[in-house]
Protein backbone atom coordinates (compact mmCIF):
# COMPACT_ATOMS: atom_id res chain seq x y z
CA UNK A 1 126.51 202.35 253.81
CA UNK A 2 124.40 202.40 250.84
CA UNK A 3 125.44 198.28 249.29
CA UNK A 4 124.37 197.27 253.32
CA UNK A 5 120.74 199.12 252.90
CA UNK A 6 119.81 198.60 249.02
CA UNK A 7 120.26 195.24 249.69
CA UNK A 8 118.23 195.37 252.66
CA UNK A 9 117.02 197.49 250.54
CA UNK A 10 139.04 213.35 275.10
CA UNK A 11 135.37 211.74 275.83
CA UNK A 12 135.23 213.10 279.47
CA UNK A 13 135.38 216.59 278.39
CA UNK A 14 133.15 216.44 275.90
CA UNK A 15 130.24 214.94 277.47
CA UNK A 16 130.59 217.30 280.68
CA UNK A 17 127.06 218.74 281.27
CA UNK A 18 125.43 216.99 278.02
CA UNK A 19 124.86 213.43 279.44
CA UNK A 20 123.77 212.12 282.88
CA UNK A 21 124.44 208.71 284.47
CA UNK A 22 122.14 205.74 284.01
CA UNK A 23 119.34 205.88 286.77
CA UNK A 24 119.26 203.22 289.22
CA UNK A 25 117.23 199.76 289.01
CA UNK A 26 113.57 201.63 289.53
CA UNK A 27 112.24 200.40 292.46
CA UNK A 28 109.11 199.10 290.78
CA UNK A 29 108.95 196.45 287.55
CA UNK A 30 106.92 197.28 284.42
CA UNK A 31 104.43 194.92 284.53
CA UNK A 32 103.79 194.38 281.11
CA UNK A 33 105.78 195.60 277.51
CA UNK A 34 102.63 198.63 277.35
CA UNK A 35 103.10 200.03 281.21
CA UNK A 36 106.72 201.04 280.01
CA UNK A 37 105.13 204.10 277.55
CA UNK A 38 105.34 207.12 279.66
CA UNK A 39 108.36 206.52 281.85
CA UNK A 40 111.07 209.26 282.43
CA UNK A 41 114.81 208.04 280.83
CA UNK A 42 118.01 209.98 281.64
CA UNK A 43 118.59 212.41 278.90
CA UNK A 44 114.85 211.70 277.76
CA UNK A 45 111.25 209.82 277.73
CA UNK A 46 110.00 206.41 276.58
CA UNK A 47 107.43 208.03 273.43
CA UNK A 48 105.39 204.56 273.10
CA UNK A 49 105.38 200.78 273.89
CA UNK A 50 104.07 197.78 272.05
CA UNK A 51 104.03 194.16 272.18
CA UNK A 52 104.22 192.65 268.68
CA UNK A 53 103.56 189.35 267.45
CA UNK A 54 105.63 186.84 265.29
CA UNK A 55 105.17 187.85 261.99
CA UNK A 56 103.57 191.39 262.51
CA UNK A 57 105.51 194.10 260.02
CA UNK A 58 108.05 196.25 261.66
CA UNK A 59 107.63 199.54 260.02
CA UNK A 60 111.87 201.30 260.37
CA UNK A 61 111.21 204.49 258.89
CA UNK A 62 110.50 205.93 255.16
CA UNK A 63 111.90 204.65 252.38
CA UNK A 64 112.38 201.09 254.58
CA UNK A 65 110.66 197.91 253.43
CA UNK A 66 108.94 196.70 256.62
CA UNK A 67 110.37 193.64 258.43
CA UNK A 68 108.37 190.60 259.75
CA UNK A 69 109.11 190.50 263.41
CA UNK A 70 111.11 186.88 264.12
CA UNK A 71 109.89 186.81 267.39
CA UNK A 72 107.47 187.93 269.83
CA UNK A 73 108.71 190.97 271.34
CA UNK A 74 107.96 194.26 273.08
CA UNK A 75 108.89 197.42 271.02
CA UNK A 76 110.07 200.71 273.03
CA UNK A 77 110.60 203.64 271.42
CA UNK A 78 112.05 206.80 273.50
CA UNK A 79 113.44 210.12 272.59
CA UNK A 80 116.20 211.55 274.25
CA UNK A 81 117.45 215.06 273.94
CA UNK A 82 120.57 215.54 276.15
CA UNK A 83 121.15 219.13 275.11
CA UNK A 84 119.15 221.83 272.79
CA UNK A 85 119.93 220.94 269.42
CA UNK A 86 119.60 217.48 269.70
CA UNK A 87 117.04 214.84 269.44
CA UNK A 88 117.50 211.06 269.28
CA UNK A 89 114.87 208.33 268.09
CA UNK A 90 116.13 204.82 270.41
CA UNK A 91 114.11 201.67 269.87
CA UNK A 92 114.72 198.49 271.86
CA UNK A 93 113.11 195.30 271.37
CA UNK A 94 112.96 193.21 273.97
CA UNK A 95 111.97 189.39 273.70
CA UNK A 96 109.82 187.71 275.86
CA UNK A 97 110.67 187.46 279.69
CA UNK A 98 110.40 183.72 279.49
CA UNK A 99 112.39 183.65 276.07
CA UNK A 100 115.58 186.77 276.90
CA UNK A 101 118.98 185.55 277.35
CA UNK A 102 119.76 187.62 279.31
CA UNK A 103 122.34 189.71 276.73
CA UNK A 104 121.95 193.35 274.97
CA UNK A 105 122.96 193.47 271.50
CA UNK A 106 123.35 197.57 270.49
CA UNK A 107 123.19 198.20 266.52
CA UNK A 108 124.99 200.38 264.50
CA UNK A 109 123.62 202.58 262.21
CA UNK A 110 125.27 203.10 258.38
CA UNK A 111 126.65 206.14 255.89
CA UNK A 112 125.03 209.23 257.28
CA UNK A 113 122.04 207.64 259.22
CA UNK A 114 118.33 208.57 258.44
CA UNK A 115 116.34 206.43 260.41
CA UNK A 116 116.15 202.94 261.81
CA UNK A 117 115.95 200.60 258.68
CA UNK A 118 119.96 199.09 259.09
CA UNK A 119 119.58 198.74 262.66
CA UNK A 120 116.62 197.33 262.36
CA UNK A 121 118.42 194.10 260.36
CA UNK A 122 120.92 193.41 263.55
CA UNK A 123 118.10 194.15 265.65
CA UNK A 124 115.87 191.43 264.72
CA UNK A 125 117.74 188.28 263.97
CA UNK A 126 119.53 189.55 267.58
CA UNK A 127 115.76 189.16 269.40
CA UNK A 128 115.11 185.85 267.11
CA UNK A 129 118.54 184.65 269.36
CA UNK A 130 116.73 186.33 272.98
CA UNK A 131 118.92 189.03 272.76
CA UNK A 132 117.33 192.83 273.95
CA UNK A 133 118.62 194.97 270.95
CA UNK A 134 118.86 198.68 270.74
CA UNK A 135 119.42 201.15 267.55
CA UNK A 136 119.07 204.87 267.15
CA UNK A 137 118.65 207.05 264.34
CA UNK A 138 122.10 208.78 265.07
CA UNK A 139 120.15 212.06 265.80
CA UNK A 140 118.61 213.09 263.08
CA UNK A 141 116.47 211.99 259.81
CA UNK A 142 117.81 212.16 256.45
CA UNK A 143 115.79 211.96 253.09
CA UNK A 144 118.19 208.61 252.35
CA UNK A 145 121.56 207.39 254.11
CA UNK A 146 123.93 209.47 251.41
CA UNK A 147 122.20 212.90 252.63
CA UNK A 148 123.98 215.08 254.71
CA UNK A 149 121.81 218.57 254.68
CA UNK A 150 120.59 217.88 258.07
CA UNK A 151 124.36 218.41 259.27
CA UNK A 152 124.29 221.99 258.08
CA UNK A 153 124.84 224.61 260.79
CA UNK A 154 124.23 222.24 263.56
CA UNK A 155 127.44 220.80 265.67
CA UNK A 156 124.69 218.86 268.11
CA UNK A 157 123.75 216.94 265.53
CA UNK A 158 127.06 215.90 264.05
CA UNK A 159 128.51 215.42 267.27
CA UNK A 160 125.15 212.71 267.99
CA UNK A 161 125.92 211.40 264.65
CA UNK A 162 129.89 211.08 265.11
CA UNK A 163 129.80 209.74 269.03
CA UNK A 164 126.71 210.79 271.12
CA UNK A 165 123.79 208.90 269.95
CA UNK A 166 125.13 205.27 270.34
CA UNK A 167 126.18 206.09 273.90
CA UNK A 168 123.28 207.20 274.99
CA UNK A 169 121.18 204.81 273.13
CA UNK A 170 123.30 202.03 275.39
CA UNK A 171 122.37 204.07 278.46
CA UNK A 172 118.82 204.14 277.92
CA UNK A 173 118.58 199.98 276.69
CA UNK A 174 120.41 199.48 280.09
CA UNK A 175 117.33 201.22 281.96
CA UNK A 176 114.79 199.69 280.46
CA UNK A 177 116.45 196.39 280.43
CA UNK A 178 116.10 197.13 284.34
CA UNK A 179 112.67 198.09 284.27
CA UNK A 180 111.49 195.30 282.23
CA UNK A 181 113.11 192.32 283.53
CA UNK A 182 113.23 190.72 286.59
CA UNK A 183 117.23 189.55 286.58
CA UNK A 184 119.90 191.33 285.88
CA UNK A 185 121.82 192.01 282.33
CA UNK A 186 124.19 189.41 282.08
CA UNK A 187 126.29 190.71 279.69
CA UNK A 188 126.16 193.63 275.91
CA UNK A 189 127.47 193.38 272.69
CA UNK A 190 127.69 195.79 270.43
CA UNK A 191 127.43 195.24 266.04
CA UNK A 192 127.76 197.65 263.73
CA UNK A 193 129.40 197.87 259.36
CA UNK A 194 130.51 200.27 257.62
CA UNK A 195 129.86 203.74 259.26
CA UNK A 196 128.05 201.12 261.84
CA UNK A 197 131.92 199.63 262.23
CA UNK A 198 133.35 203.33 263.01
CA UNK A 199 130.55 203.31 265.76
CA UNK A 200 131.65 200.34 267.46
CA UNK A 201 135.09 201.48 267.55
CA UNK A 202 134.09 204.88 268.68
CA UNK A 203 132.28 202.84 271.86
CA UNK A 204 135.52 200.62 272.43
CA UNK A 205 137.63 204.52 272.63
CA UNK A 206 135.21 206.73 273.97
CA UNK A 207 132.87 204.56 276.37
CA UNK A 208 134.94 201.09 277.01
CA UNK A 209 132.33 200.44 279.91
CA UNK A 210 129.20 200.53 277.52
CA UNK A 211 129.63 197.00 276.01
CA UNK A 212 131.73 194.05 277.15
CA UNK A 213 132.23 192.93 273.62
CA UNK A 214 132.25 194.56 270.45
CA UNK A 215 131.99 193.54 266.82
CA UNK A 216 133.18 195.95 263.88
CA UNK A 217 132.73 195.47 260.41
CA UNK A 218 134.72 196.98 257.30
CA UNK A 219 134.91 200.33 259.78
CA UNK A 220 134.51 203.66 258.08
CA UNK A 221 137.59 205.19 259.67
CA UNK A 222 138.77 207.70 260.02
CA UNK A 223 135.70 209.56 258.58
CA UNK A 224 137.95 212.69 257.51
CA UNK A 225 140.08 211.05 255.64
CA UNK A 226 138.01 208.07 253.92
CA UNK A 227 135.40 211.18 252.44
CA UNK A 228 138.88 213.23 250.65
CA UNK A 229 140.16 209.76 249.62
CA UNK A 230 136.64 209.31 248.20
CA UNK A 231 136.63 212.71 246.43
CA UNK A 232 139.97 211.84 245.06
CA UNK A 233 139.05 208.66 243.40
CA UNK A 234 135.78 210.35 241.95
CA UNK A 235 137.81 213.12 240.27
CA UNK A 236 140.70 210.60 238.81
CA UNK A 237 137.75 209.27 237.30
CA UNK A 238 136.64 212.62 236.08
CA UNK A 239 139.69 213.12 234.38
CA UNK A 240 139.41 213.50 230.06
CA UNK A 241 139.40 210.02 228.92
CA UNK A 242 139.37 208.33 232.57
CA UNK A 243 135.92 206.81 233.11
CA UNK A 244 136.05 202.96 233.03
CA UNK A 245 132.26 201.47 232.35
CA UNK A 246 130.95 198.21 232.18
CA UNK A 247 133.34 196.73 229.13
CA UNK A 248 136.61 198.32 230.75
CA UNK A 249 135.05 196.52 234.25
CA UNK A 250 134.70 193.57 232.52
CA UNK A 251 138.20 193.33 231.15
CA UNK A 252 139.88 193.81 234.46
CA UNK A 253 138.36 191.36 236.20
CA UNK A 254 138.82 188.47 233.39
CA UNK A 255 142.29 189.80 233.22
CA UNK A 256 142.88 190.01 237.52
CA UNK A 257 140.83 186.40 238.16
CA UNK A 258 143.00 184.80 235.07
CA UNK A 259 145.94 186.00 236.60
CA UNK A 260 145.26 184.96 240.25
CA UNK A 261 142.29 183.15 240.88
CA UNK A 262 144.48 179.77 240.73
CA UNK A 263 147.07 181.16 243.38
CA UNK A 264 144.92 179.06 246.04
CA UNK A 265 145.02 176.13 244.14
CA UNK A 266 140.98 176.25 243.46
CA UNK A 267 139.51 177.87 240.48
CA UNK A 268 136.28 179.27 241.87
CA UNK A 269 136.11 183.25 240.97
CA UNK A 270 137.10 184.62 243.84
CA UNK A 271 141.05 185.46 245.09
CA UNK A 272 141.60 184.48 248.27
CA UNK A 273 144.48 186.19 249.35
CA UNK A 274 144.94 189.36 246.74
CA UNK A 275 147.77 190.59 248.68
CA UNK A 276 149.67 188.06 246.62
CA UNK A 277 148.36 189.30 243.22
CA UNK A 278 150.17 190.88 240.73
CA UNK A 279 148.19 192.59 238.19
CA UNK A 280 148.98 195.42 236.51
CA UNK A 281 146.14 197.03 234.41
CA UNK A 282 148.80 198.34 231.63
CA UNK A 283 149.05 194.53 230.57
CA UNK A 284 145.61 195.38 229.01
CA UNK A 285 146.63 198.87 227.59
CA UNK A 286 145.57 199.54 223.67
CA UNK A 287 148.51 198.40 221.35
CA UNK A 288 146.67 200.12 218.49
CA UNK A 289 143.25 202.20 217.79
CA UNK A 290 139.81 200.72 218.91
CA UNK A 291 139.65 196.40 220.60
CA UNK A 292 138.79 194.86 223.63
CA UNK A 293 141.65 196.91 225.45
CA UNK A 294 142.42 200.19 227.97
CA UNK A 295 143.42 203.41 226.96
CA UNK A 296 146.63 204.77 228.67
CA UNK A 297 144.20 207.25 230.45
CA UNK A 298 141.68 204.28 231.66
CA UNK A 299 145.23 202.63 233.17
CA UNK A 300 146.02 205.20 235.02
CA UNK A 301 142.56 205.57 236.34
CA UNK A 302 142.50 201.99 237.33
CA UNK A 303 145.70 202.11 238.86
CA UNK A 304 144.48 205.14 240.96
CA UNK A 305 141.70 202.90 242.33
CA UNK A 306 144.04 199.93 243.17
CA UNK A 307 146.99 201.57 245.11
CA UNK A 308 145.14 204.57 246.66
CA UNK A 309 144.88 208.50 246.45
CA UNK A 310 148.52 209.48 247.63
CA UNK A 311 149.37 213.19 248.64
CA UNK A 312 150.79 216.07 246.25
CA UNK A 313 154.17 215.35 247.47
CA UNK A 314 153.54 211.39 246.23
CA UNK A 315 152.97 209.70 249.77
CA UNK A 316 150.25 207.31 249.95
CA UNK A 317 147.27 208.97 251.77
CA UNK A 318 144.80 205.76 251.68
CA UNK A 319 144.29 202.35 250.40
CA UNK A 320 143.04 201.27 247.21
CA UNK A 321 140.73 198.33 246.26
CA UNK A 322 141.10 194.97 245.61
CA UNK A 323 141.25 193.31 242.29
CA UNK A 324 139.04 190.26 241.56
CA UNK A 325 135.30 191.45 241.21
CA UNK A 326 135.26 194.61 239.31
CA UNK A 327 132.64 193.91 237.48
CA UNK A 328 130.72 192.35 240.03
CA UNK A 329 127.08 193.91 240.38
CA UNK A 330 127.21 196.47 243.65
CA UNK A 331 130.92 196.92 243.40
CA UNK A 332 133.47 198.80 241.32
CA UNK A 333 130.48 200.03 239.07
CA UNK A 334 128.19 201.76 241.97
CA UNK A 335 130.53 202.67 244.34
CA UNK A 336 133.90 204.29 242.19
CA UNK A 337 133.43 204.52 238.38
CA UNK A 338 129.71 205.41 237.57
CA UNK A 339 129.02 209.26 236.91
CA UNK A 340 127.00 209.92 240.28
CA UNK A 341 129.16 207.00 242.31
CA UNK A 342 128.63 206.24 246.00
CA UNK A 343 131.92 208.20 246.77
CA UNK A 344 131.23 211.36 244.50
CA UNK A 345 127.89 211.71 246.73
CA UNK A 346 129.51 210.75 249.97
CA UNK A 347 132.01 213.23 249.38
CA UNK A 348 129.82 215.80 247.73
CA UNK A 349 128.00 215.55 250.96
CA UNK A 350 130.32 215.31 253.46
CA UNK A 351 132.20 218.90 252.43
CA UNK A 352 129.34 220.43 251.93
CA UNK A 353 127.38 220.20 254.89
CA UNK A 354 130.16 219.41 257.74
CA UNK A 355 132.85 221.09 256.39
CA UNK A 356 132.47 224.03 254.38
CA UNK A 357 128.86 224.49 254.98
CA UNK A 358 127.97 225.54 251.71
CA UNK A 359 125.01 223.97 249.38
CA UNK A 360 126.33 225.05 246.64
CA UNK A 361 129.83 223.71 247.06
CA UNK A 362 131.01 220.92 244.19
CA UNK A 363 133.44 218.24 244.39
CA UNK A 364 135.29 219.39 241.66
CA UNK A 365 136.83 222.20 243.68
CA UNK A 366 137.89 219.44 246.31
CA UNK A 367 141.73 219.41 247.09
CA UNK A 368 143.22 217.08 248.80
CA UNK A 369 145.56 218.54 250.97
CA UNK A 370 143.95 221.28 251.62
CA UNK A 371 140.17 220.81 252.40
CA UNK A 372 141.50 217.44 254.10
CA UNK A 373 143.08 219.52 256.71
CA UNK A 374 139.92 221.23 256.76
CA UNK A 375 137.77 218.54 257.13
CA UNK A 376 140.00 217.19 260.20
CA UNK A 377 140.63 220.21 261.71
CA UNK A 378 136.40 220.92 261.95
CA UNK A 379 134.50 217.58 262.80
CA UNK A 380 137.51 215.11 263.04
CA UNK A 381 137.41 215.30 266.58
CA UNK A 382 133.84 214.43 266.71
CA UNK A 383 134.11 211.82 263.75
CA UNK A 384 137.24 209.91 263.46
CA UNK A 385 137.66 206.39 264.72
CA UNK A 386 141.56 205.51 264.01
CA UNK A 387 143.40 205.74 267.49
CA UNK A 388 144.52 202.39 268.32
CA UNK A 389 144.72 202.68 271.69
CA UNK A 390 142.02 200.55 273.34
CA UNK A 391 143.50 199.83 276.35
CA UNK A 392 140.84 200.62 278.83
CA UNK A 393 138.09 198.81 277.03
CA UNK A 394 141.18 195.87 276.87
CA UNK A 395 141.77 196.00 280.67
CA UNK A 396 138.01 195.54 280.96
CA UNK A 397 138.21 192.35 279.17
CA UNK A 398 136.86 193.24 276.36
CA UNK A 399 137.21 191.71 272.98
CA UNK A 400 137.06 193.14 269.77
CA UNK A 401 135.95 191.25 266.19
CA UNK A 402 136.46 192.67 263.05
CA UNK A 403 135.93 191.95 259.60
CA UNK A 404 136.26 193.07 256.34
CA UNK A 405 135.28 191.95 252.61
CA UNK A 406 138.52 191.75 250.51
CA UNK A 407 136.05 192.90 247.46
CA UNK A 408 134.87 195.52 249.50
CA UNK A 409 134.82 198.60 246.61
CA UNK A 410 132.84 200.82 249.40
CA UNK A 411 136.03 200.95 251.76
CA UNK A 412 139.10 199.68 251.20
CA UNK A 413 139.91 196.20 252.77
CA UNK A 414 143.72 197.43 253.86
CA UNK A 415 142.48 200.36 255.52
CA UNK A 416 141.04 197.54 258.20
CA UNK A 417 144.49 195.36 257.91
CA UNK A 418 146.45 198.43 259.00
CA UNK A 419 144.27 199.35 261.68
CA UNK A 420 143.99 196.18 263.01
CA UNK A 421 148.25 195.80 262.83
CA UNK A 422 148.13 199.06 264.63
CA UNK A 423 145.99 197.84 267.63
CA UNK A 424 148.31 194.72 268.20
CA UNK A 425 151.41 196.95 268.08
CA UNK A 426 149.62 199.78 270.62
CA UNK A 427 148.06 196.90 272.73
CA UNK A 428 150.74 193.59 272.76
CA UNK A 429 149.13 192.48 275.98
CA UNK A 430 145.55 192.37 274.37
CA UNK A 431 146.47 189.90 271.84
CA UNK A 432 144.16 187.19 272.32
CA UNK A 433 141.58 189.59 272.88
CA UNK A 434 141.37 190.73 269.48
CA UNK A 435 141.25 189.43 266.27
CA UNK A 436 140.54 189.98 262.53
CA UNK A 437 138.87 187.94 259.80
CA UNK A 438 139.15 188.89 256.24
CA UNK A 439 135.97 187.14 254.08
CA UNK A 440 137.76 186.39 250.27
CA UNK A 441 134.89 187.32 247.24
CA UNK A 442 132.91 189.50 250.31
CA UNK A 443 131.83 192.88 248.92
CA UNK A 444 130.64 195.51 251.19
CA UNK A 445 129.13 194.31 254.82
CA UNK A 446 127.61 191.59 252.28
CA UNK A 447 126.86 189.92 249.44
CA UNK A 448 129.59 189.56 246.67
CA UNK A 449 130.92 186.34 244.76
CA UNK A 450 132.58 184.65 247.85
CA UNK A 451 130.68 183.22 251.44
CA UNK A 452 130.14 185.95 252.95
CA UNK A 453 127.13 185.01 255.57
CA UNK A 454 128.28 184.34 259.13
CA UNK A 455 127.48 184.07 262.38
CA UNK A 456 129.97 186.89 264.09
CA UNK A 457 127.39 187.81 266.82
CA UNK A 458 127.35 183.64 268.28
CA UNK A 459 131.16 183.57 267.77
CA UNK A 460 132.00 186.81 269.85
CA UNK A 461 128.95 185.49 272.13
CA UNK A 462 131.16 182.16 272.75
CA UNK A 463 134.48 184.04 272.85
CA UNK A 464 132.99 186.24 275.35
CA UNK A 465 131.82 183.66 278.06
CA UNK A 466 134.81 181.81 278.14
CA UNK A 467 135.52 180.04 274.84
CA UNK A 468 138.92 181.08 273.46
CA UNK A 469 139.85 183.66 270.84
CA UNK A 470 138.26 182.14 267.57
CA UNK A 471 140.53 181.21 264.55
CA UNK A 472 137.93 180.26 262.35
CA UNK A 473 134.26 180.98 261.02
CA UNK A 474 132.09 179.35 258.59
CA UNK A 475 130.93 181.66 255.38
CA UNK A 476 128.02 180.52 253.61
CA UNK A 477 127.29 182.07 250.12
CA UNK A 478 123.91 181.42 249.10
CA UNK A 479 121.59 182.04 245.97
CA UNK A 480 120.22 184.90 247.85
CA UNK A 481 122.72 186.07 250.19
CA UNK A 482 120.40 188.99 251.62
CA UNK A 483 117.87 186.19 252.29
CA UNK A 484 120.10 183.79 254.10
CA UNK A 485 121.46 187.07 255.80
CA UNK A 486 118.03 187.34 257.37
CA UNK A 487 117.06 183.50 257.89
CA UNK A 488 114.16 183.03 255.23
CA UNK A 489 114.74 180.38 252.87
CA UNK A 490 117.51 180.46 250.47
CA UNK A 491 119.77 177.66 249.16
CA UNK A 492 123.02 177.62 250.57
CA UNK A 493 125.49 177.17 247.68
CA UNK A 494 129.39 176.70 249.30
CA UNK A 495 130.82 177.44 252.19
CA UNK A 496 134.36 178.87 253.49
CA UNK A 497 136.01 178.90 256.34
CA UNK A 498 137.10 182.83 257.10
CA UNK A 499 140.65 182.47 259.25
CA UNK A 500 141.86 184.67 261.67
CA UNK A 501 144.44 186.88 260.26
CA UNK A 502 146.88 186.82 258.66
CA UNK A 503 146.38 183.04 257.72
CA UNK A 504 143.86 182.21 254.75
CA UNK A 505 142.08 179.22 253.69
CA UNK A 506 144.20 176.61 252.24
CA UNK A 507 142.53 173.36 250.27
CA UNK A 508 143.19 169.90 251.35
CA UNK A 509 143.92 168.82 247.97
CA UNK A 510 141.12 166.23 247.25
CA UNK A 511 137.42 167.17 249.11
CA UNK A 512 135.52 169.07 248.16
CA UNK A 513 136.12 172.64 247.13
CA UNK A 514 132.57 174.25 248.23
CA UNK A 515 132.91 172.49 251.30
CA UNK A 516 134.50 174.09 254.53
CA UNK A 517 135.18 170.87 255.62
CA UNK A 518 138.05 170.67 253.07
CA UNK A 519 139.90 173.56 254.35
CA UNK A 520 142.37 174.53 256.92
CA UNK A 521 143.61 178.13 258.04
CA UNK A 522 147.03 177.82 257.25
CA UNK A 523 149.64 180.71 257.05
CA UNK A 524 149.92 182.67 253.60
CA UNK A 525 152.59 180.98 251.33
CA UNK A 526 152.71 177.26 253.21
């Protein structure tokens, strides 16, 4: 969603008669990345072919900073239009003969798509690795990833958006992968955040045979109901004498970190296991007029925000947010409690355009229970992403990574606990071929006070080939974390090991604290 790009800046059924199978090996080899432009795809046409150097700017759409290419490589771009209505922009990149690995890495999009700029980040550290990547612009272009107009009237788009685009994006990378090189694709991946996380577990349901191994970060599932929790917490906010700014930010996190910061044992500014901290905002609640203090309406507000939106009849409906970096830049401040937050434009957007199809429509008419019911009972089929039954992509041998920032203030970090306790309790005998990491001081898909770069795409690479399921991953935070993210030179300033869930990082007691070295993944409260 929007954190990822500023700082980058019954499936059978369905696709009956909208998608044909992947063509067979062609008889005949491209011989170079330029002979490629021209040739016939299923569901569409390779537009244009290039070979690019090291170095040469990768221009990913408008609005996008162009990226410097890590790698030689040749850059396809195809359209595909399976059925009238629809129209899908696929790139793949594909290294060097001499230098591919002989993998496909597919990248997820994020919030409501608009062109290529987030794939384009997995896309190229994946070729710097010899990995052919492939992204898509979901199906349509949008004037920035929080605009939804293009969804208006148009149920081929949405349904690219919410399932098709990614399928047949892996479909068409497969062909070409064919055409291009001379052995055979040895194995895919798929890597997606955010909305890009809903996406990969969309491929594990829908299309288990598309990728072999999947990787899903802080998932935006399910859509229906993350958009009317997000209207929720923007209105609860809205309320007289609600909105919390930058002082009433500031005071809960001094107040959360001084509370359980030291529950670790290390004093660093980050929590690393909030589900053991107890904070309740009233301990900062105004005794008298005026101070450094909350007013019993800004307590309730926060509250809302920590435990969740819960129904008119008082059952929780979704999770709320962790404390620990509320006042973190990118965090509570963008995405919940300014004016025009992340989730009063999400929201704003979502109802308007794919569910009530009305421009004019505000979220202050939003109710929860019933334009909730609406929103499922419209486009949930063709957006949500919660059913935990994977078990064909399972019996396929696939494995599935996930992650999630436990300072995430985009999505809630619980929302991915729950879904991944649901998986193990719908899949027992896919145990050890799943498995969760939770990143302490992460916010959302990056960034935040914590490590939160890693290398998921070499650990699910190594898991995948025969390693076993991992229990551990090294976080780096650095000085610029968006620069580390994308290799150029930034100073690494701790690192963390992230544990496989539910254990957390526990300190040895005497190394050093920003070294990984002096940690070990240890269960919560040993």
């Amino acid at each position: 969603m929007k954190s990822f790009r500023l700082a980058a800046l019954g499936a059978a059924a369905l696709l009956a008669g909208t998608a044909t199978p992947v063509a067979a090996r062609p008889a005949q080899q491209a011989e170079n990345c330029a002979a490629l432009a021209g040739r016939a795809l299923a569901n569409g046409k390779i537009e244009a072919a290039e070979s690019l150097t090291t170095g040469a700017t990768v221009d990913t759409g408008p609005g996008m900073p162009g990226l410097p290419a890590s790698a030689p490589f040749c850059r396809v771009r195809a359209v595909l239009t399976p059925v009238a209505g629809s129209s899908i922009k696929v790139e793949m990149w594909l290294p060097e003969r001499a230098a591919w690995n002989g993998k496909l890495m597919g990248a997820g999009n994020g919030g409501f798509g608009a062109n290529l700029g987030i794939p384009a980040l997995l896309m190229r550290g994946a070729v710097a690795r010899g990995y052919a990547a492939v992204g898509s612009d979901m199906g349509h272009f949008g004037k920035s990833d929080v605009d939804a107009s293009w969804a208006l009237n148009a149920p081929e788009k949405i349904r690219d958006y919410g399932w098709r685009a990614n399928h047949l994006a892996a479909q068409a990378a497969k062909q070409v992968i064919a055409a291009y090189y001379t052995v055979p694709l040895a194995a895919s991946y798929f890597h997606g955040c955010s909305d890009g996380g809903r996406q990969a577990l969309i491929e594990a349901r829908r299309f288990p045979e598309d990728y072999d191994a999947i990787i899903a970060g802080a998932p935006a599932i399910p859509w229906t109901r993350m958009a009317s929790a997000f209207a929720s917490n923007h209105l609860a906010l809205s309320r007289p004498g609600a909105a919390l700014g930058a002082p009433q930010l500031k005071l809960l996190q001094t107040a959360s970190l001084a509370k359980c910061d030291k529950l670790d044992g290390v004093a660093d500014g980050v929590i690393e296991n909030p589900r053991q901290c107890r904070f309740d905002p009233a301990e900062l609640q105004c005794k008298a007029v005026g101070g450094d203090c909350l007013t019993a309406a800004q307590v309730e507000a926060a509250r809302h925000l920590y435990r969740g939106p819960k129904t008119p009849d008082g059952k929780p409906f979704y999770p709320g947010f962790a404390p620990g970096a509320e006042a973190v830049e990118g965090t509570w401040g963008m995405w919940l409690t300014a004016a025009d937050s992340q989730h009063a434009k999400f929201s704003t957007q979502f109802f308007r355009y794919f569910v009530h199809g009305d421009p004019e429509w505000q979220v202050s008419r939003f109710d929860l229970a019933r334009d909730y019911a609406l929103a499922r009972a419209r486009v949930g089929k063709e957006l949500d992403a919660d059913s935990p039954d994977l078990g064909a992509f399972f019996r396929r041998g696939g494995r599935l990574l996930m992650y999630h920032g436990w300072q995430d203030a985009a999505i809630p970090p619980e929302n991915t606990v729950g879904y991944y306790e649901r998986v193990l309790a719908a899949n027992p005998a896919a145990r050890e071929r799943v498995r969760l990491f939770m990143a302490p001081g992460m916010s959302h898909c990056l960034a935040g006070p914590g490590p939160n770069v890693f290398d998921a795409l070499g650990t699910l690479d190594a898991w995948h080939v025969g390693g076993p399921a991992p229990e551990r991953i090294v976080a780096t935070k650095f000085d610029n974390d968006m620069l580390g993210y994308l290799g150029f030179p930034a100073k690494a300033q701790r690192t963390r090991p992230l544990c496989a869930w539910p254990k957390v990082a526990r300190w040895d007691g005497k190394g050093p604290t920003d070294e990984a070295a002096s940690f070990t993944c240890a269960a919560p409260g040993t």
